[in-house]
C-alpha atoms as a PDB file:
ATOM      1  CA  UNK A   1       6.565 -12.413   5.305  1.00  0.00           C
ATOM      2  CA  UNK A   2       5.044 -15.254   8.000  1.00  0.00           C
ATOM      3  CA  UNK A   3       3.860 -15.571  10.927  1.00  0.00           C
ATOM      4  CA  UNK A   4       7.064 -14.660  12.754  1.00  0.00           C
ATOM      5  CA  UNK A   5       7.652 -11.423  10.684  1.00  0.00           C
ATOM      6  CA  UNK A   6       5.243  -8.589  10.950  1.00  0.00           C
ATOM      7  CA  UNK A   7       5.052  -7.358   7.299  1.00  0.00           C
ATOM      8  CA  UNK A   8       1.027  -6.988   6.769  1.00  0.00           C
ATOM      9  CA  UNK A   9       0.163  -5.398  10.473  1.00  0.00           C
ATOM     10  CA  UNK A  10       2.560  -2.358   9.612  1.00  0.00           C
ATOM     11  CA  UNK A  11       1.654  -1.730   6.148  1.00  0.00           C
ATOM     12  CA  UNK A  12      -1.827  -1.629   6.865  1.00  0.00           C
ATOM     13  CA  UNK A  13      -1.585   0.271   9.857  1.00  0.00           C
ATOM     14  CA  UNK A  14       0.411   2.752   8.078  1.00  0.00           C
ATOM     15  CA  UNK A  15      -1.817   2.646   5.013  1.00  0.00           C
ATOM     16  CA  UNK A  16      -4.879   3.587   7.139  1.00  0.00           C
ATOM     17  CA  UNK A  17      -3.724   6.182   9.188  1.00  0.00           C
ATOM     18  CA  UNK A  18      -5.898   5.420  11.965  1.00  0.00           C
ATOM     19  CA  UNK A  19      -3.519   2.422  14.118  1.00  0.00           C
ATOM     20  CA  UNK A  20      -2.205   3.662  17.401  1.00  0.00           C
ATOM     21  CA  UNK A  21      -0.211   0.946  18.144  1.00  0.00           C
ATOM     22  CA  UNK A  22       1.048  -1.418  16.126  1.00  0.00           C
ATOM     23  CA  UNK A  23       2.703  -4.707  17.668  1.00  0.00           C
ATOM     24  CA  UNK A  24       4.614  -7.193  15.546  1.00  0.00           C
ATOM     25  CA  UNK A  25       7.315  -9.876  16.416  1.00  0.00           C
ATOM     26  CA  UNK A  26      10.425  -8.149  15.392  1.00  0.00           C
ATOM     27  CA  UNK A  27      10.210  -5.667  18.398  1.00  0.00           C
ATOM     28  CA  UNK A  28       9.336  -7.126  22.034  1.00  0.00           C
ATOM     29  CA  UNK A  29       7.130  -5.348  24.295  1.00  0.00           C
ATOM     30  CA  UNK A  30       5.968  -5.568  27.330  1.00  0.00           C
ATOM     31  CA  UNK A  31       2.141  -4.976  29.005  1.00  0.00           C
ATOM     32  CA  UNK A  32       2.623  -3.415  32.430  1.00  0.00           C
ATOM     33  CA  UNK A  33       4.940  -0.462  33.952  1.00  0.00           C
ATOM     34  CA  UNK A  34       5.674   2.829  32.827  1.00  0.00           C
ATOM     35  CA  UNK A  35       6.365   2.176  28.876  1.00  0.00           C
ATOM     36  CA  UNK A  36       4.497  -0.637  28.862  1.00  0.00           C
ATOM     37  CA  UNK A  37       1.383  -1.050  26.569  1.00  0.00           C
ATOM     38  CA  UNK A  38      -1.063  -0.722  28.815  1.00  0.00           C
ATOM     39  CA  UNK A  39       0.350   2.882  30.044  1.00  0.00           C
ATOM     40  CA  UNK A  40       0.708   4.048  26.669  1.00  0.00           C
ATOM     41  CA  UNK A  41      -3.004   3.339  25.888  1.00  0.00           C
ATOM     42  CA  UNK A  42      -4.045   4.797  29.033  1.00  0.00           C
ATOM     43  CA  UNK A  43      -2.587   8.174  28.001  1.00  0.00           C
ATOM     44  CA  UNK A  44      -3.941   7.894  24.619  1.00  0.00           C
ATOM     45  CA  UNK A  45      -7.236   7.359  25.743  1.00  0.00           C
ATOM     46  CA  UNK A  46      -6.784   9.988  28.032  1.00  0.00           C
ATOM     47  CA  UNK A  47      -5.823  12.392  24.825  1.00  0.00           C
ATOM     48  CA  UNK A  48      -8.096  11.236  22.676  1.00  0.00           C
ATOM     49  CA  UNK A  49     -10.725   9.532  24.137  1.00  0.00           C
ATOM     50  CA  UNK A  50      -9.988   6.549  21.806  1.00  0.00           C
ATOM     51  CA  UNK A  51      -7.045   4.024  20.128  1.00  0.00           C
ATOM     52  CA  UNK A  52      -6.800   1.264  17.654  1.00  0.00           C
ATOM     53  CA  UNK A  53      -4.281  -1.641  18.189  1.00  0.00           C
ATOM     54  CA  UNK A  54      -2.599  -3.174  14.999  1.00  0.00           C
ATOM     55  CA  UNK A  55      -1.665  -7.250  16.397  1.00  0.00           C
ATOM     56  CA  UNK A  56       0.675  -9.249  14.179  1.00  0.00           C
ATOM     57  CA  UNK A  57       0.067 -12.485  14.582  1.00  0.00           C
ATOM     58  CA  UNK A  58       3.471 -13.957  15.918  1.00  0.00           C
ATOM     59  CA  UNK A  59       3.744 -10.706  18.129  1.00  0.00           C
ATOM     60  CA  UNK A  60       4.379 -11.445  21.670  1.00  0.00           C
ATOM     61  CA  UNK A  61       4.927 -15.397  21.914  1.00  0.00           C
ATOM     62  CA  UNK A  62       7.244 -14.284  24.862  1.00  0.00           C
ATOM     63  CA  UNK A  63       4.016 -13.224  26.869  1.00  0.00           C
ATOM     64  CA  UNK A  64       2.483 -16.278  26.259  1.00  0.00           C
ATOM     65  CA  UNK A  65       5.295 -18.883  26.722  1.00  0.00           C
ATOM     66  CA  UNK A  66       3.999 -20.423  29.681  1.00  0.00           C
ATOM     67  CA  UNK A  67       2.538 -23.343  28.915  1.00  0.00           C
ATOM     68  CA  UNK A  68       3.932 -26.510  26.679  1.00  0.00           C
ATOM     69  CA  UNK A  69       5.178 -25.822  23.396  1.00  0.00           C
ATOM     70  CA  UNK A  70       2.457 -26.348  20.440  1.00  0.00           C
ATOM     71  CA  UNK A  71       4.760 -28.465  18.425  1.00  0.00           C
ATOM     72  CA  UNK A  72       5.585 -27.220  14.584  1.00  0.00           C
ATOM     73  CA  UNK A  73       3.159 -27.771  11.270  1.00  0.00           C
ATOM     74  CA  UNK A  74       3.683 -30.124   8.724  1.00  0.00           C
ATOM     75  CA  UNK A  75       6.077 -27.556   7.180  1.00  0.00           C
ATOM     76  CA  UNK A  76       8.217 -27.160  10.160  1.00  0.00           C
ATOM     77  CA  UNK A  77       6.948 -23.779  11.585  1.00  0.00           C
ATOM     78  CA  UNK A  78       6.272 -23.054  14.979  1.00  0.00           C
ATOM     79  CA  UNK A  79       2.202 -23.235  15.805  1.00  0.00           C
ATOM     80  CA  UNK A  80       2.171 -19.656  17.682  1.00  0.00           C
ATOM     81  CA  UNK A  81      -0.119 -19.228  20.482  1.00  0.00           C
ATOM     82  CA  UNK A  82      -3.131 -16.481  19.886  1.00  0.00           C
ATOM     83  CA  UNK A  83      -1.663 -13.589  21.207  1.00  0.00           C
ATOM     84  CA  UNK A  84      -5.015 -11.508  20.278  1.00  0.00           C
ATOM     85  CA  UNK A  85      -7.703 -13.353  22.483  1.00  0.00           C
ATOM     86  CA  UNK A  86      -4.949 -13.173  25.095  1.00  0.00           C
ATOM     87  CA  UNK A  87      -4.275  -9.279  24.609  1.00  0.00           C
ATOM     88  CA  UNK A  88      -8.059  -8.681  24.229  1.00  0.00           C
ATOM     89  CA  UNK A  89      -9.083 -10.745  27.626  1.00  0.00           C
ATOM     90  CA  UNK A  90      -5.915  -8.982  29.426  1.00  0.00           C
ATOM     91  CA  UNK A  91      -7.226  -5.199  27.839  1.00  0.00           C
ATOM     92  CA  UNK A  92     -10.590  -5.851  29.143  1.00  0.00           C
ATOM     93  CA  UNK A  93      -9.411  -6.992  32.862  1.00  0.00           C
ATOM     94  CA  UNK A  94      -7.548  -3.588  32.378  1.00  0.00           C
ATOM     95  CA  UNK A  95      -9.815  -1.217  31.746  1.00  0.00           C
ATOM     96  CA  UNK A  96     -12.645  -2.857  33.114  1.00  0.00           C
ATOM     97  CA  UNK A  97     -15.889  -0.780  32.226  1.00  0.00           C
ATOM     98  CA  UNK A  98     -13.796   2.098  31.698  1.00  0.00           C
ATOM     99  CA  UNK A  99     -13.795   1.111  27.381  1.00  0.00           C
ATOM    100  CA  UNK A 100     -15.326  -1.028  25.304  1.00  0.00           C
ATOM    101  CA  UNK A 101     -13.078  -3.430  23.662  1.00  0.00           C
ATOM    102  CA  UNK A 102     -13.724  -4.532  20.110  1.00  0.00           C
ATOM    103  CA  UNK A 103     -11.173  -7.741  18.670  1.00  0.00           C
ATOM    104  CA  UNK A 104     -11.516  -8.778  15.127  1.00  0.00           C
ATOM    105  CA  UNK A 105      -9.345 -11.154  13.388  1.00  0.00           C
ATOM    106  CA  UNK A 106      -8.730 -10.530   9.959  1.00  0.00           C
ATOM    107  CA  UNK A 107      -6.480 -13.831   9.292  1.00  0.00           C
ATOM    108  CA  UNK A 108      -8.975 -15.744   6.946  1.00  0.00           C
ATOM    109  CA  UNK A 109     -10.600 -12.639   5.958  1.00  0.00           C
ATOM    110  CA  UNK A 110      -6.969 -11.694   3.933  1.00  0.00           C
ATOM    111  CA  UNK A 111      -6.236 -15.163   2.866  1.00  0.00           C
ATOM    112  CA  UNK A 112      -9.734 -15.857   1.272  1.00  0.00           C
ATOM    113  CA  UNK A 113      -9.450 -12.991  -1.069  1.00  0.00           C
ATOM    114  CA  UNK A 114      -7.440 -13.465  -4.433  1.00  0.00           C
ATOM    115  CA  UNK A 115      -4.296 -11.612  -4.760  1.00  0.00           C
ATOM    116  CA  UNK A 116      -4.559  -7.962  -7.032  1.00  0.00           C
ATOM    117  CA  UNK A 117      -1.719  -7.114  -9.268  1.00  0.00           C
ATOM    118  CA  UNK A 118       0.027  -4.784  -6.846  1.00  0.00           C
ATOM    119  CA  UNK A 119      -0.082  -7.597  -4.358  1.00  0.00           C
ATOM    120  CA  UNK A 120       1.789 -10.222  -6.779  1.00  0.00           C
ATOM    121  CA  UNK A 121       4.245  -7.383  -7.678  1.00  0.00           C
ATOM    122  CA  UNK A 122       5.166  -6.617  -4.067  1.00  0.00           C
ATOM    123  CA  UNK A 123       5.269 -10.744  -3.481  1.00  0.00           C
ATOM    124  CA  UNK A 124       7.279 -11.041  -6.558  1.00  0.00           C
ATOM    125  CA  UNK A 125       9.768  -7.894  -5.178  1.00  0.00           C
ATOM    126  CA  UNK A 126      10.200  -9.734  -1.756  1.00  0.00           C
ATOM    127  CA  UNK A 127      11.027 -12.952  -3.179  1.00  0.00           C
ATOM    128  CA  UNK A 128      13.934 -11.571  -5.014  1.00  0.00           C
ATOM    129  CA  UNK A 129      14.941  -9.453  -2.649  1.00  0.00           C
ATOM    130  CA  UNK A 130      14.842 -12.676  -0.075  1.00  0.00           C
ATOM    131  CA  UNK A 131      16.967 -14.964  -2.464  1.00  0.00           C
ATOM    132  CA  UNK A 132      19.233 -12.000  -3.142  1.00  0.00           C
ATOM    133  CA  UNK A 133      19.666 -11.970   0.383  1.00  0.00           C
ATOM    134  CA  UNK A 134      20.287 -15.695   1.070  1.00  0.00           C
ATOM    135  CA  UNK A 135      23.216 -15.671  -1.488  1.00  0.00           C
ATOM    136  CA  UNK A 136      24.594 -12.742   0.249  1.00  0.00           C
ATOM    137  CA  UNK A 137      24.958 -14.810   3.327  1.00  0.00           C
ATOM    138  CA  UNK A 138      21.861 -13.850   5.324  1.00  0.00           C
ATOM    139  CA  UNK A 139      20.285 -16.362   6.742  1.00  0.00           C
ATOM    140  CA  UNK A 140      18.662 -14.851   9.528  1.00  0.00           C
END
């Protein structure tokens, strides 16, 4: 779980039932053509008349690579670029007045809020599982 791992965007896009799309940094994507993004909510909004986008945060760095690198924290992980101001202001130059485009970040929202049991269970799962993992051999 971090910034380059979408973990949080699919579970709760999955727990809610509602996300359309969900985009997180293990799968690349891109915005324009035929299976792009942009085509895919164009034919959902189309069907439904509506969609909900689900942005990890490290999601799309590729899209937004062209400028100089942000350097790394104090910790030694890449500072990612906001790829949701840069999806919303692309999605609005899209579909012009055609829909109304609503962005909320979440980010401090989920960190400000102490952790329930379930969530220190599922925290305590993972970190096994990833230490398991690294003495297997996989470091990836």
């Amino acid at each position: 779980m971090g910034w380059q791992s979408g973990v949080i965007a699919p579970q709760a896009s999955l727990a809610s039932g509602l996300v359309d799309a969900c985009l997180i940094p293990e799968v690349p994507y891109t915005l324009k053509g035929p299976h792009g993004l942009f085509a895919y909510l164009d034919n959902l909004l189309e069907e439904k008349g509506h969609c909900v986008v689900c942005v990890a945060e490290g999601s799309g760095q590729d899209l937004l690579a062209d400028g100089p690198a942000l350097g790394y924290d104090a910790n030694g992980n890449p500072i990612l670029r906001d790829i949701g101001t840069h999806l919303r202001n692309l999605l609005k130059e899209h579909f012009k007045e055609e829909a109304d485009i609503k962005y909320i970040d979440p980010t401090y929202m989920i960190r400000a809020i102490p952790a329930t049991s379930n969530d220190r269970i599922y925290c305590k799962i993972l970190s096994h599982n990833a230490v398991h993992a690294a003495f297997a051999g996989n470091n990836h």
